[in-house]
C-alpha atoms as a PDB file:
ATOM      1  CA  UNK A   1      -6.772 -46.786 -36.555  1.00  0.00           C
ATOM      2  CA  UNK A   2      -4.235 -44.384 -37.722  1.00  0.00           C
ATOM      3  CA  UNK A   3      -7.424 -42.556 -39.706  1.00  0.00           C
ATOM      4  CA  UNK A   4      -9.172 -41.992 -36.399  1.00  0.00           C
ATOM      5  CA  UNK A   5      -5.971 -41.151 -34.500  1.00  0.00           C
ATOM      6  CA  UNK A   6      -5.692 -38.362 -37.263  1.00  0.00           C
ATOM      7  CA  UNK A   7      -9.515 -37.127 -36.388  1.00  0.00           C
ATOM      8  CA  UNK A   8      -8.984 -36.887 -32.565  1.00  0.00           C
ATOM      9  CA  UNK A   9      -5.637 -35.221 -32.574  1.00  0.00           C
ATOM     10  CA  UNK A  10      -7.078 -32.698 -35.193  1.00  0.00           C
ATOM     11  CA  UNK A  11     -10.400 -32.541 -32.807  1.00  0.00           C
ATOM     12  CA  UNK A  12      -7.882 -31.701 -29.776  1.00  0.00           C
ATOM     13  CA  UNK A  13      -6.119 -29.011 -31.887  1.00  0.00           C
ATOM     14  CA  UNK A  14      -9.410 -27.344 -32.938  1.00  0.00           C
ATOM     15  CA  UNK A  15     -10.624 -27.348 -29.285  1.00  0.00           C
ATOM     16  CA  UNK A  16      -7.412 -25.479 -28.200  1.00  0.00           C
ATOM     17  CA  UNK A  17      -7.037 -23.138 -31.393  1.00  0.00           C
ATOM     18  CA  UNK A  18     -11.047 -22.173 -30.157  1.00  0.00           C
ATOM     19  CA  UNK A  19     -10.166 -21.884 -26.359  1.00  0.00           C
ATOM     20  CA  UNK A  20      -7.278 -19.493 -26.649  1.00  0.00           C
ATOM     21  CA  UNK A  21      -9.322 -17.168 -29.426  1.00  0.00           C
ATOM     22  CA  UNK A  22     -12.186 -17.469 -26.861  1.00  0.00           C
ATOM     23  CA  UNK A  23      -9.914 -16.457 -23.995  1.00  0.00           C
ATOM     24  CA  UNK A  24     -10.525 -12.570 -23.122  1.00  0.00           C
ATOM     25  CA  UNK A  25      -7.562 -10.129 -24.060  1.00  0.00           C
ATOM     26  CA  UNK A  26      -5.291  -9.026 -21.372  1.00  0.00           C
ATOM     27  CA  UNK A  27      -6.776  -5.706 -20.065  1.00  0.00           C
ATOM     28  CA  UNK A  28      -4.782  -2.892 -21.789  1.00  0.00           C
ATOM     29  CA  UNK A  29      -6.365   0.223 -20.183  1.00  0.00           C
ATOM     30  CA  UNK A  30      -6.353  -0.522 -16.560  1.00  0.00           C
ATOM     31  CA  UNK A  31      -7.368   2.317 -13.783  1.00  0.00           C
ATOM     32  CA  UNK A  32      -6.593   1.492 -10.427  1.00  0.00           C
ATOM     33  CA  UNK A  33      -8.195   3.183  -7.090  1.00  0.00           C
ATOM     34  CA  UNK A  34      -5.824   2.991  -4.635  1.00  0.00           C
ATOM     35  CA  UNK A  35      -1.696   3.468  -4.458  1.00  0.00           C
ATOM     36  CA  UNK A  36      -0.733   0.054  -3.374  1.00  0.00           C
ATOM     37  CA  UNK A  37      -1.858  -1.127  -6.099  1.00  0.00           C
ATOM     38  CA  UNK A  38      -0.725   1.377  -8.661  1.00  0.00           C
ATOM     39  CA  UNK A  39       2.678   0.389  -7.308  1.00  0.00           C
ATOM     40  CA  UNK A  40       2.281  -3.221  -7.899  1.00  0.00           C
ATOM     41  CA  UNK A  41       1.134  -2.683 -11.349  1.00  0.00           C
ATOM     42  CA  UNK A  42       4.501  -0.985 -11.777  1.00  0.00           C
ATOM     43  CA  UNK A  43       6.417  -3.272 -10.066  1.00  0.00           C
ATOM     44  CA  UNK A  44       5.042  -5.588 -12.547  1.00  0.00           C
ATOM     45  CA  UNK A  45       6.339  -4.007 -15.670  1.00  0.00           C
ATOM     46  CA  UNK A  46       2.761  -3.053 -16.756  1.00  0.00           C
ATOM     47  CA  UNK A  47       2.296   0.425 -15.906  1.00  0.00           C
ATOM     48  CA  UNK A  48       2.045   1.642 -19.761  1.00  0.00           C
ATOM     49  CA  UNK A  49      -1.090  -0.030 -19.439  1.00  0.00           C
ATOM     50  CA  UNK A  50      -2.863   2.388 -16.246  1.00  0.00           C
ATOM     51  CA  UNK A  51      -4.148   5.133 -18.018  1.00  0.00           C
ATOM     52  CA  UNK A  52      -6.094   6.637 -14.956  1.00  0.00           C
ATOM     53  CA  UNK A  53      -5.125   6.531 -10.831  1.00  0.00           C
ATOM     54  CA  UNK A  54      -6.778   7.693  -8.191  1.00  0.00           C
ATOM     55  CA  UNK A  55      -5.029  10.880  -5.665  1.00  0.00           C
ATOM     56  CA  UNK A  56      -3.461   8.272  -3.425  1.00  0.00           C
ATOM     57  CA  UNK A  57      -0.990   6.863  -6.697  1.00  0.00           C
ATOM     58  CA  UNK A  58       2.114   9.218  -6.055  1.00  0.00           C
ATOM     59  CA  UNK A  59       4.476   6.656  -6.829  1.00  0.00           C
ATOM     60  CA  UNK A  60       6.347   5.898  -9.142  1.00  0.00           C
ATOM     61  CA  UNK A  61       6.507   9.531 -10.746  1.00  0.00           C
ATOM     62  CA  UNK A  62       5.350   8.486 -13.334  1.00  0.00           C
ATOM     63  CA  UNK A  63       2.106   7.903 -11.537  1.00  0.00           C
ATOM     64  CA  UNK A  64       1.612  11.529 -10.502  1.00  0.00           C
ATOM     65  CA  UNK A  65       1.473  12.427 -14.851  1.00  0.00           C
ATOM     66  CA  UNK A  66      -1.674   9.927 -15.089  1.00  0.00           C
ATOM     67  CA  UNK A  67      -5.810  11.341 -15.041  1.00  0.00           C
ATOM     68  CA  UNK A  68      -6.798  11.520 -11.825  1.00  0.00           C
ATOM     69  CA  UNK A  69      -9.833   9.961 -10.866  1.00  0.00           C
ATOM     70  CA  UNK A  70     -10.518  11.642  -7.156  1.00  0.00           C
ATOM     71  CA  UNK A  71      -9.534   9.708  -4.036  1.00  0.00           C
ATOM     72  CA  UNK A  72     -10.016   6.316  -3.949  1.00  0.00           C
ATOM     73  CA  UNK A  73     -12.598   6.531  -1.256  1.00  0.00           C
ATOM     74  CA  UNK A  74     -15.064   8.762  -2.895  1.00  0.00           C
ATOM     75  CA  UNK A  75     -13.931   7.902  -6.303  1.00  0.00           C
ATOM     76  CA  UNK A  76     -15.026  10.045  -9.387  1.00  0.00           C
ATOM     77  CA  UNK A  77     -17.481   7.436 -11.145  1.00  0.00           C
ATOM     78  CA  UNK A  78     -17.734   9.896 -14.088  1.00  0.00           C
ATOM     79  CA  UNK A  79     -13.918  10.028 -14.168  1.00  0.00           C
ATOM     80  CA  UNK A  80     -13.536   6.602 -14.210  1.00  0.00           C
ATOM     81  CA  UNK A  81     -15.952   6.027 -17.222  1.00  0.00           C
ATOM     82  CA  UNK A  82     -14.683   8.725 -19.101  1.00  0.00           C
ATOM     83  CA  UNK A  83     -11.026   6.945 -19.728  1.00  0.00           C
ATOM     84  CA  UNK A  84     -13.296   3.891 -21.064  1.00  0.00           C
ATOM     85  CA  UNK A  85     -11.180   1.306 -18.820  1.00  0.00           C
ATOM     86  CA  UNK A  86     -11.114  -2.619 -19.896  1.00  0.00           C
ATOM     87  CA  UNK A  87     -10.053  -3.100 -16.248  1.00  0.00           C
ATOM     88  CA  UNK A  88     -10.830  -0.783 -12.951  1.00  0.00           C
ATOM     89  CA  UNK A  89      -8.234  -2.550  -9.782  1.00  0.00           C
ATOM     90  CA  UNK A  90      -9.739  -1.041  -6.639  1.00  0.00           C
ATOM     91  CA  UNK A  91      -8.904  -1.537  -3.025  1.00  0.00           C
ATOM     92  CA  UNK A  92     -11.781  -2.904  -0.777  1.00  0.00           C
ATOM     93  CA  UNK A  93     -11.950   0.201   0.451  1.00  0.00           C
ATOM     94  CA  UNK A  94     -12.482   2.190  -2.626  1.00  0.00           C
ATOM     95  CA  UNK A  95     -16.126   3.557  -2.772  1.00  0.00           C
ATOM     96  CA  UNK A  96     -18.471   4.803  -2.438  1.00  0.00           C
ATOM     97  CA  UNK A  97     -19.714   0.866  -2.775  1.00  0.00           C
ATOM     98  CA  UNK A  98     -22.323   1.953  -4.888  1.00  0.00           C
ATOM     99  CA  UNK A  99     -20.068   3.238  -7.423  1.00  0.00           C
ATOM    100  CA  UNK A 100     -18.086   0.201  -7.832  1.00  0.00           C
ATOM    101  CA  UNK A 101     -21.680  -1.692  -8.658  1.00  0.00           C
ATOM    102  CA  UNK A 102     -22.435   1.148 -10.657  1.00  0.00           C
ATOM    103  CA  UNK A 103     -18.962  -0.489 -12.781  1.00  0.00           C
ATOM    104  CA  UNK A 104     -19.934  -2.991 -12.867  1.00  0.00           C
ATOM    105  CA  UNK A 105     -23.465  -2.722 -14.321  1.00  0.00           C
ATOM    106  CA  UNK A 106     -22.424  -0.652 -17.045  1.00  0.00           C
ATOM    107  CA  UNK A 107     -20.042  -3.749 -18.180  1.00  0.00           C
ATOM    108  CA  UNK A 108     -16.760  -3.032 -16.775  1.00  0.00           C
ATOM    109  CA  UNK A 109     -14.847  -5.006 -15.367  1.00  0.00           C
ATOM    110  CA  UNK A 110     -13.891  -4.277 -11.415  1.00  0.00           C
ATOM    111  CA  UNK A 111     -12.011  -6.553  -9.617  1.00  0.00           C
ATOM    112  CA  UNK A 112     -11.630  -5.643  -5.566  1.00  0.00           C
ATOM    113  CA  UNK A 113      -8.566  -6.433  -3.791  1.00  0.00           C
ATOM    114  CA  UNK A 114      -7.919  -6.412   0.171  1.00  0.00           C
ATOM    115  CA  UNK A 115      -6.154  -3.715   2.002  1.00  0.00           C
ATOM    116  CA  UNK A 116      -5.261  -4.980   5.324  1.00  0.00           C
ATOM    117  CA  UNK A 117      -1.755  -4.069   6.522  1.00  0.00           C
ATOM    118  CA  UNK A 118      -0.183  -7.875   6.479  1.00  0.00           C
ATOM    119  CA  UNK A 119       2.116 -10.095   4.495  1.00  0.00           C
ATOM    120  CA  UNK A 120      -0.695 -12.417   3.401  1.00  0.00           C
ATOM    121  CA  UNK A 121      -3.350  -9.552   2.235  1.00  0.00           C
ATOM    122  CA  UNK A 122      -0.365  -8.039   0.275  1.00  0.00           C
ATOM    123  CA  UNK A 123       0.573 -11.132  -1.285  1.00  0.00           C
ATOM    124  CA  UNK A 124      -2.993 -11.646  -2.335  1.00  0.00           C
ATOM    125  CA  UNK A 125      -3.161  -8.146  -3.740  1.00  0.00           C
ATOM    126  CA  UNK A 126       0.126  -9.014  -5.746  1.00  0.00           C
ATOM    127  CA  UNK A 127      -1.390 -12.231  -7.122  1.00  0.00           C
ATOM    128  CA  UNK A 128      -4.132 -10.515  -7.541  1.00  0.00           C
ATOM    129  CA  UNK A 129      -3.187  -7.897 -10.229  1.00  0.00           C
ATOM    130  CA  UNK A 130      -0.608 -10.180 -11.016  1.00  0.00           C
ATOM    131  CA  UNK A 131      -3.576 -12.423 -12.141  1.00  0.00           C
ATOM    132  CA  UNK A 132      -5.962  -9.541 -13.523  1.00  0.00           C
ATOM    133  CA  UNK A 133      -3.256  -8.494 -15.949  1.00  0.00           C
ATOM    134  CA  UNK A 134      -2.151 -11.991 -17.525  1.00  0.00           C
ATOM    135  CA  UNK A 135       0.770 -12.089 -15.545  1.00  0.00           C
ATOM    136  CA  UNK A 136       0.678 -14.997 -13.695  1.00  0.00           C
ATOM    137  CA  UNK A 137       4.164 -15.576 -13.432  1.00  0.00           C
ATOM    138  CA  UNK A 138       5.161 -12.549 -12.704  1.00  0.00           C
ATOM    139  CA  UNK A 139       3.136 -12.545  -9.465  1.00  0.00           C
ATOM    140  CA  UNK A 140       4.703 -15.593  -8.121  1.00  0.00           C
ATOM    141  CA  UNK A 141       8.006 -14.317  -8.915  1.00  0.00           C
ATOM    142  CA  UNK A 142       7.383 -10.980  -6.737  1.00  0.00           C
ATOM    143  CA  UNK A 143       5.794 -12.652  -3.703  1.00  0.00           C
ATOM    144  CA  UNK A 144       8.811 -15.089  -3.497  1.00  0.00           C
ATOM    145  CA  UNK A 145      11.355 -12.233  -3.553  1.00  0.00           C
ATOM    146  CA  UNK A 146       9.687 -10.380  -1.442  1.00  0.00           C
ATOM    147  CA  UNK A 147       8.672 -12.399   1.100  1.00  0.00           C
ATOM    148  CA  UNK A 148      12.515 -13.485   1.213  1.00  0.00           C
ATOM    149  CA  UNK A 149      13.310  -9.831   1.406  1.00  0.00           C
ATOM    150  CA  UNK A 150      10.958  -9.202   4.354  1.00  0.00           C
ATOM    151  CA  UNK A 151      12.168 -12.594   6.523  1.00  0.00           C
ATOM    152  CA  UNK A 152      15.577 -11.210   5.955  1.00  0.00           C
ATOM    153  CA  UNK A 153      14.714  -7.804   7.590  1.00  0.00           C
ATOM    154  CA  UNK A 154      12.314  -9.072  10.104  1.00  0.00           C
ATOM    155  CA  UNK A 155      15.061 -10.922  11.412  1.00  0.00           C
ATOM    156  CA  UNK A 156      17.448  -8.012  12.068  1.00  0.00           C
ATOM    157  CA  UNK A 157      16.151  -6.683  15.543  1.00  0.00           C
ATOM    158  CA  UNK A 158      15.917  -3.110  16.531  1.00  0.00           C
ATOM    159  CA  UNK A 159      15.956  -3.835  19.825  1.00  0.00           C
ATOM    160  CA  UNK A 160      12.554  -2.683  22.500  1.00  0.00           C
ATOM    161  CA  UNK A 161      12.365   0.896  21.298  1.00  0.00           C
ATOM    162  CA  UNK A 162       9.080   2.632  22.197  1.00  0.00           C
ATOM    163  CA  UNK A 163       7.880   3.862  19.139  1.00  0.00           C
ATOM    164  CA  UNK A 164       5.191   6.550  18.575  1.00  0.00           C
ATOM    165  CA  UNK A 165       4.045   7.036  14.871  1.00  0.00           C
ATOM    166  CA  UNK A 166       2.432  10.707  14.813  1.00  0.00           C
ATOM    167  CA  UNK A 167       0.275  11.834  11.890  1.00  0.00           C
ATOM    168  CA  UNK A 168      -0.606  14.895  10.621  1.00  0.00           C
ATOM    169  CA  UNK A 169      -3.558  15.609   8.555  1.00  0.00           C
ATOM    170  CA  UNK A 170      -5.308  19.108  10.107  1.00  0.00           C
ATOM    171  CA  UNK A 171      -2.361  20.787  11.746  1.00  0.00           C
ATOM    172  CA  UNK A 172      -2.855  19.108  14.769  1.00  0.00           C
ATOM    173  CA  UNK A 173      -0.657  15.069  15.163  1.00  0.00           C
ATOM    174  CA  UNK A 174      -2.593  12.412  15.907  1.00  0.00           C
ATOM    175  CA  UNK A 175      -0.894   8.981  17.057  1.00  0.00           C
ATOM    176  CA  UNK A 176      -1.325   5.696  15.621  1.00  0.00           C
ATOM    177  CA  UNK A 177      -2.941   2.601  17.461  1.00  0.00           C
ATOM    178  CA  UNK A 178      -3.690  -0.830  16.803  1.00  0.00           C
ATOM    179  CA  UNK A 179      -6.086  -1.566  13.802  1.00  0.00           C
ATOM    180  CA  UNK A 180      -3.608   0.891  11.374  1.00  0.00           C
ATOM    181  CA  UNK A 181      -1.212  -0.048   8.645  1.00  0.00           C
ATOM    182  CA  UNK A 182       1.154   2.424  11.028  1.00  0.00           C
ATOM    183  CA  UNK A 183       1.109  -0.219  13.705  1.00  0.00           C
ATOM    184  CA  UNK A 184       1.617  -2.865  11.228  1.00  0.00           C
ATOM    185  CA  UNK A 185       4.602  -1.462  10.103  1.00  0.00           C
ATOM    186  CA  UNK A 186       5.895  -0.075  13.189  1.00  0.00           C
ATOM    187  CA  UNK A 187       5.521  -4.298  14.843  1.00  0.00           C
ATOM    188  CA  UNK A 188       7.053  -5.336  11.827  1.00  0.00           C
ATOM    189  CA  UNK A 189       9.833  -3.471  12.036  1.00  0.00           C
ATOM    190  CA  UNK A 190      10.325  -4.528  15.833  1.00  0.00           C
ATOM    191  CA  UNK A 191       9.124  -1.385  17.304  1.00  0.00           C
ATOM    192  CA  UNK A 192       6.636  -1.528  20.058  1.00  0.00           C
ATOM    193  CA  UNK A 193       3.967   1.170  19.736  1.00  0.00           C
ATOM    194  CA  UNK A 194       3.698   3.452  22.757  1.00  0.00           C
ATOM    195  CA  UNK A 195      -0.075   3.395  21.889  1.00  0.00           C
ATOM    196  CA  UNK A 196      -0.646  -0.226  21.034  1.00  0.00           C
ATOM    197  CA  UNK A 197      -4.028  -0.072  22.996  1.00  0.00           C
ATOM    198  CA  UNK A 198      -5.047   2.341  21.336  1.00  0.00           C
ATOM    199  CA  UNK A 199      -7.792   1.653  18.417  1.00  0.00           C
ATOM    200  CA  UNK A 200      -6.988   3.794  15.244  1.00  0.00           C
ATOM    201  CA  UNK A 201      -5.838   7.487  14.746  1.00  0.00           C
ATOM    202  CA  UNK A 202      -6.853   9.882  17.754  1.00  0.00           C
ATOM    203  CA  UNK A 203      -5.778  13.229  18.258  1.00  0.00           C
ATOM    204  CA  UNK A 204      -3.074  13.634  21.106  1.00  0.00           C
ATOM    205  CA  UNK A 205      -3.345  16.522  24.050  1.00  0.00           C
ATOM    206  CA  UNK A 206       0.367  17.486  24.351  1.00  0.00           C
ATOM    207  CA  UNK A 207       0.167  16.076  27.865  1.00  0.00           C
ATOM    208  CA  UNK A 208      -0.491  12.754  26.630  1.00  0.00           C
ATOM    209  CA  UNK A 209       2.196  13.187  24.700  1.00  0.00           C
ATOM    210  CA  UNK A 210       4.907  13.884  27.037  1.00  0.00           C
ATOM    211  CA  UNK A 211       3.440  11.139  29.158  1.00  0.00           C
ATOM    212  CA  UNK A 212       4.386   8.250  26.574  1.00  0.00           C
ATOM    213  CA  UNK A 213       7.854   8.913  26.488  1.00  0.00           C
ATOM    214  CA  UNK A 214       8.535   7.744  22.892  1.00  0.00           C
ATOM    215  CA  UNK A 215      12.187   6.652  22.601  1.00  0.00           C
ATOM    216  CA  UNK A 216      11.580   7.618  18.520  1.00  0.00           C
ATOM    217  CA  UNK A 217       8.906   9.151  16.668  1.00  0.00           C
ATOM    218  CA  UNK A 218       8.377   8.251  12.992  1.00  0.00           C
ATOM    219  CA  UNK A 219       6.066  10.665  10.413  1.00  0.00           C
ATOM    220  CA  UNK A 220       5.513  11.314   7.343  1.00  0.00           C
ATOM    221  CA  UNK A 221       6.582  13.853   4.676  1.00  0.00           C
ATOM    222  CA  UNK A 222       2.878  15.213   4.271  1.00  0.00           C
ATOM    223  CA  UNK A 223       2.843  15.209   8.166  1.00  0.00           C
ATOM    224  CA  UNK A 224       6.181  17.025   8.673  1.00  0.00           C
ATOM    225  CA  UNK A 225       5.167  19.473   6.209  1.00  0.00           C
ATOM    226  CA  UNK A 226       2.009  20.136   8.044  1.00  0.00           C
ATOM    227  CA  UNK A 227       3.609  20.461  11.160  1.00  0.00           C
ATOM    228  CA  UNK A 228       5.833  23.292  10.309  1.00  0.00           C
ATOM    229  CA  UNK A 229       8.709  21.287   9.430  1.00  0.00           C
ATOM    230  CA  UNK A 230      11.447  18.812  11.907  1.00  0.00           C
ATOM    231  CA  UNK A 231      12.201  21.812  14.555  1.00  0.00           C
ATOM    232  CA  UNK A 232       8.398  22.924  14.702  1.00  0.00           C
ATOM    233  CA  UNK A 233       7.735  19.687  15.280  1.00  0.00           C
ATOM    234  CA  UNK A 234      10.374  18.469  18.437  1.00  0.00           C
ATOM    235  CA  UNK A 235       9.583  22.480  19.839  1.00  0.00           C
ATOM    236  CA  UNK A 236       5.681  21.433  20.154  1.00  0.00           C
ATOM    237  CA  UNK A 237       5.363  21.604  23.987  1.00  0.00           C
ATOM    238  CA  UNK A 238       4.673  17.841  25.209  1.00  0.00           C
ATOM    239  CA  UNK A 239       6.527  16.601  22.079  1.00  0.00           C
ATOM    240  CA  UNK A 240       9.751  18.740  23.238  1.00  0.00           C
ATOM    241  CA  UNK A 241      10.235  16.594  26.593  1.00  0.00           C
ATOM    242  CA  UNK A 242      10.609  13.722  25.177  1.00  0.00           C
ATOM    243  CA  UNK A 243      13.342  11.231  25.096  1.00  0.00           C
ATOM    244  CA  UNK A 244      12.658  10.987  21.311  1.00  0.00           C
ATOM    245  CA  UNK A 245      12.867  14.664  21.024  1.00  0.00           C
ATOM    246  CA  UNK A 246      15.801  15.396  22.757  1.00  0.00           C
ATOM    247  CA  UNK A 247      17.482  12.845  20.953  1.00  0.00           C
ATOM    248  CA  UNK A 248      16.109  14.447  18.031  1.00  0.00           C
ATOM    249  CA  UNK A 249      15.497  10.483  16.909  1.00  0.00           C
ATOM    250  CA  UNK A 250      13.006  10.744  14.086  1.00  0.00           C
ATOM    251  CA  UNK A 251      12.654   8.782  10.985  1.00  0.00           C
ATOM    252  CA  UNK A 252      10.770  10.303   8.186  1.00  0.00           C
ATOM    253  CA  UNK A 253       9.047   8.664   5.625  1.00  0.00           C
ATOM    254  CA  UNK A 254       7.383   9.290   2.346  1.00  0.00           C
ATOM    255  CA  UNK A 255       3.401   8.723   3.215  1.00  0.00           C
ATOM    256  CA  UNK A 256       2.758   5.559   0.720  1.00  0.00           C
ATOM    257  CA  UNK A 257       5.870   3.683   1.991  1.00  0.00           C
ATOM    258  CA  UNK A 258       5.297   4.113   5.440  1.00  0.00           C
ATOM    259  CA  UNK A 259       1.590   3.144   5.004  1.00  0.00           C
ATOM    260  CA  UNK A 260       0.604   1.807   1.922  1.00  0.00           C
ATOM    261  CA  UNK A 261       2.380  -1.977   2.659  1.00  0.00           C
ATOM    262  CA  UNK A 262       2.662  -2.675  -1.057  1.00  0.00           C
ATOM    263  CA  UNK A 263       5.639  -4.103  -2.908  1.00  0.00           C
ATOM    264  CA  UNK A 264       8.566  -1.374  -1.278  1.00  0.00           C
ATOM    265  CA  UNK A 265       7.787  -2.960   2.532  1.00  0.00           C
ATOM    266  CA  UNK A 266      11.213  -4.254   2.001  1.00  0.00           C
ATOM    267  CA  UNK A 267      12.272  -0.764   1.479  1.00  0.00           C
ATOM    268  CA  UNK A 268      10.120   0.616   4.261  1.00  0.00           C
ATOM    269  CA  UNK A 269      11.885  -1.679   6.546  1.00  0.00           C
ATOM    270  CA  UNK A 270      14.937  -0.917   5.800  1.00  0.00           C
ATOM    271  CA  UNK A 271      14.325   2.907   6.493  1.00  0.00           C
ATOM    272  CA  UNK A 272      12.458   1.903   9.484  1.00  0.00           C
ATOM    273  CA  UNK A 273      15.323  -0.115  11.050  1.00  0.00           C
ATOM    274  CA  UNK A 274      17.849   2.887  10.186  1.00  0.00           C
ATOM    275  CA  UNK A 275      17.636   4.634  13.865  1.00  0.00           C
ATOM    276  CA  UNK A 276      19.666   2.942  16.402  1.00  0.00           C
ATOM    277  CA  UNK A 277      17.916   1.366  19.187  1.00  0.00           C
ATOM    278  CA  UNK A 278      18.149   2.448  22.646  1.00  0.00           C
ATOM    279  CA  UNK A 279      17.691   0.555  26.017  1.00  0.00           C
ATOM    280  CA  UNK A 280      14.453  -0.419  27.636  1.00  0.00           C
ATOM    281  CA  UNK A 281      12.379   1.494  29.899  1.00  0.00           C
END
C-alpha cells in the first residue's frame, strides 16, 4: 500500500514538474499598437519588457524613447517584425486587419483587445494584458483599485454643466458626439454634452457654435496647440460669445488622458471635475 502510495505521489510530481516546463515563457519582448495599452503595461510594472509602440504610446515618457512602429491604425507590419516580438498587444482597432493575420501567420503571437470607451471594456483590456504577460494577479489588483477610484469620483457631482469637447486635428475644431471616448468621458464625469445627438466628430460652422452655448469647453493639448493657443482659441468668432468663453472656463487635457480611458481615468476625472459648475440653462 505504502509502495503504491509512493508510485502515485511520484506520478503526480512528474505530471506537474512536465506541465510547468511545458508551460510557454512569459512574453519578454512585447510591442503594443495602441496607447491604452502601452499604459497598462506600465501600470503593470512590465514596461522593460515593450521594446516597440506604436505613435499613439506618449505616455509614460519613457514610452516616447521606444521604436516606433507607425500608428496603430495603419501599423508598420515590417516594423513590427523587425523587433522580432514574442508578443504583439493590439487594440481592435489596430490594422490594417490584414496585417494583424499577416502576425499571426508568420508565428507570432497577437492577442486583440477592445477599445470601447467604458469601465467594463477597460477592465477587460487590463485583465487582458494583465493575463498576456503572466500577471494574473496583478490585473485583479488594478481593476479593484481602480474601479474603487472611479465610484469614488463618479460620485462627486459637477452639477448640469453643458459641456462641449472641441477637437482639433486640421486647424479647424470639430465637436464631439455620442459614439466617442470624448462623450464617454465627458458623461462620466457628469457633464452633459451640448452635442449628445450628435454621432462622432463633425466639423463645427462658428454659428453652430455660438448657438450651443457651452457653459465649458474641454480640449486637448495637441488641439490647443493647433488652434493657435487658449486666446486664439476663445477669440474664434462663434466660440468668443459664449458663456464658456467669456468665462474663459476651459479645461485642458493631455490627448491620451482625455481619450484614451486606460488606467489614469481616475486621473482624468479628477482634472475633469476641477472647473466649478455653474447653474442650469
Amino acid at each position: 500500500m505504502k509502495q503504491r502510495l509512493a508510485l502515485l505521489l511520484a506520478a503526480v510530481a512528474a505530471f506537474f514538474t512536465l506541465s510547468v516546463s511545458a508551460a510557454p515563457a512569459a512574453p519578454q519582448r512585447v510591442v503594443a499598437l495602441g496607447g491604452p495599452l502601452t499604459e497598462i503595461v506600465y501600470a503593470l510594472g512590465a514596461g522593460n519588457r515593450l521594446i516597440g509602440v506604436d505613435q499613439s504610446s506618449t505616455y509614460p515618457e519613457a514610452a516616447r524613447a521606444l521604436p516606433k512602429v507607425g500608428y496603430y491604425r495603419a501599423f508598420s507590419l515590417e516594423g513590427v517584425v523587425a523587433l522580432k516580438p514574442d508578443l504583439v498587444l493590439a487594440s481592435d482597432q489596430a490594422g490594417p486587419p490584414q496585417a494583424l493575420e499577416q502576425l499571426r501567420r508568420l508565428g507570432l503571437r497577437v492577442i486583440v483587445l477592445p477599445s470601447a470607451p467604458t469601465l467594463d471594456a477597460l477592465e477587460q483590456r487590463m485583465h487582458g494584458v494583465a493575463a498576456a504577460l503572466g500577471l494574473r494577479n496583478d490585473g485583479r489588483a488594478m481593476v479593484i483599485e481602480l474601479r474603487k477610484q472611479v465610484d469614488a469620483l463618479a460620485a462627486r457631482q459637477v452639477g448640469p454643466t453643458r459641456a462641449l469637447l472641441l477637437i482639433n486635428r486640421s486647424g479647424n475644431p470639430e465637436g464631439a458626439g455620442f459614439d466617442t471616448s470624448a462623450d464617454a468621458m465627458l458623461r462620466l464625469a457628469g457633464y452633459r454634452n451640448v452635442l449628445a445627438k450628435q454621432k462622432g466628430y463633425k466639423p463645427l460652422s462658428l454659428e453652430g457654435i455660438a448657438a450651443l452655448k457651452p457653459d465649458l469647453i474641454v480640449t486637448s493639448t495637441a488641439s490647443l496647440a493647433a488652434s493657435g493657443g487658449l486666446d486664439a482659441l476663445l477669440a474664434r468668432p462663434g466660440i468668443a460669445t459664449t458663456p464658456a468663453a467669456q468665462q474663459r472656463r476651459v479645461i485642458v487635457m493631455d490627448d491620451l488622458l482625455l481619450l484614451g480611458y486606460g488606467p489614469r481615468l481616475p486621473q482624468a476625472l479628477r482634472e475633469l471635475k476641477a472647473a466649478p459648475a455653474v447653474a442650469s440653462r
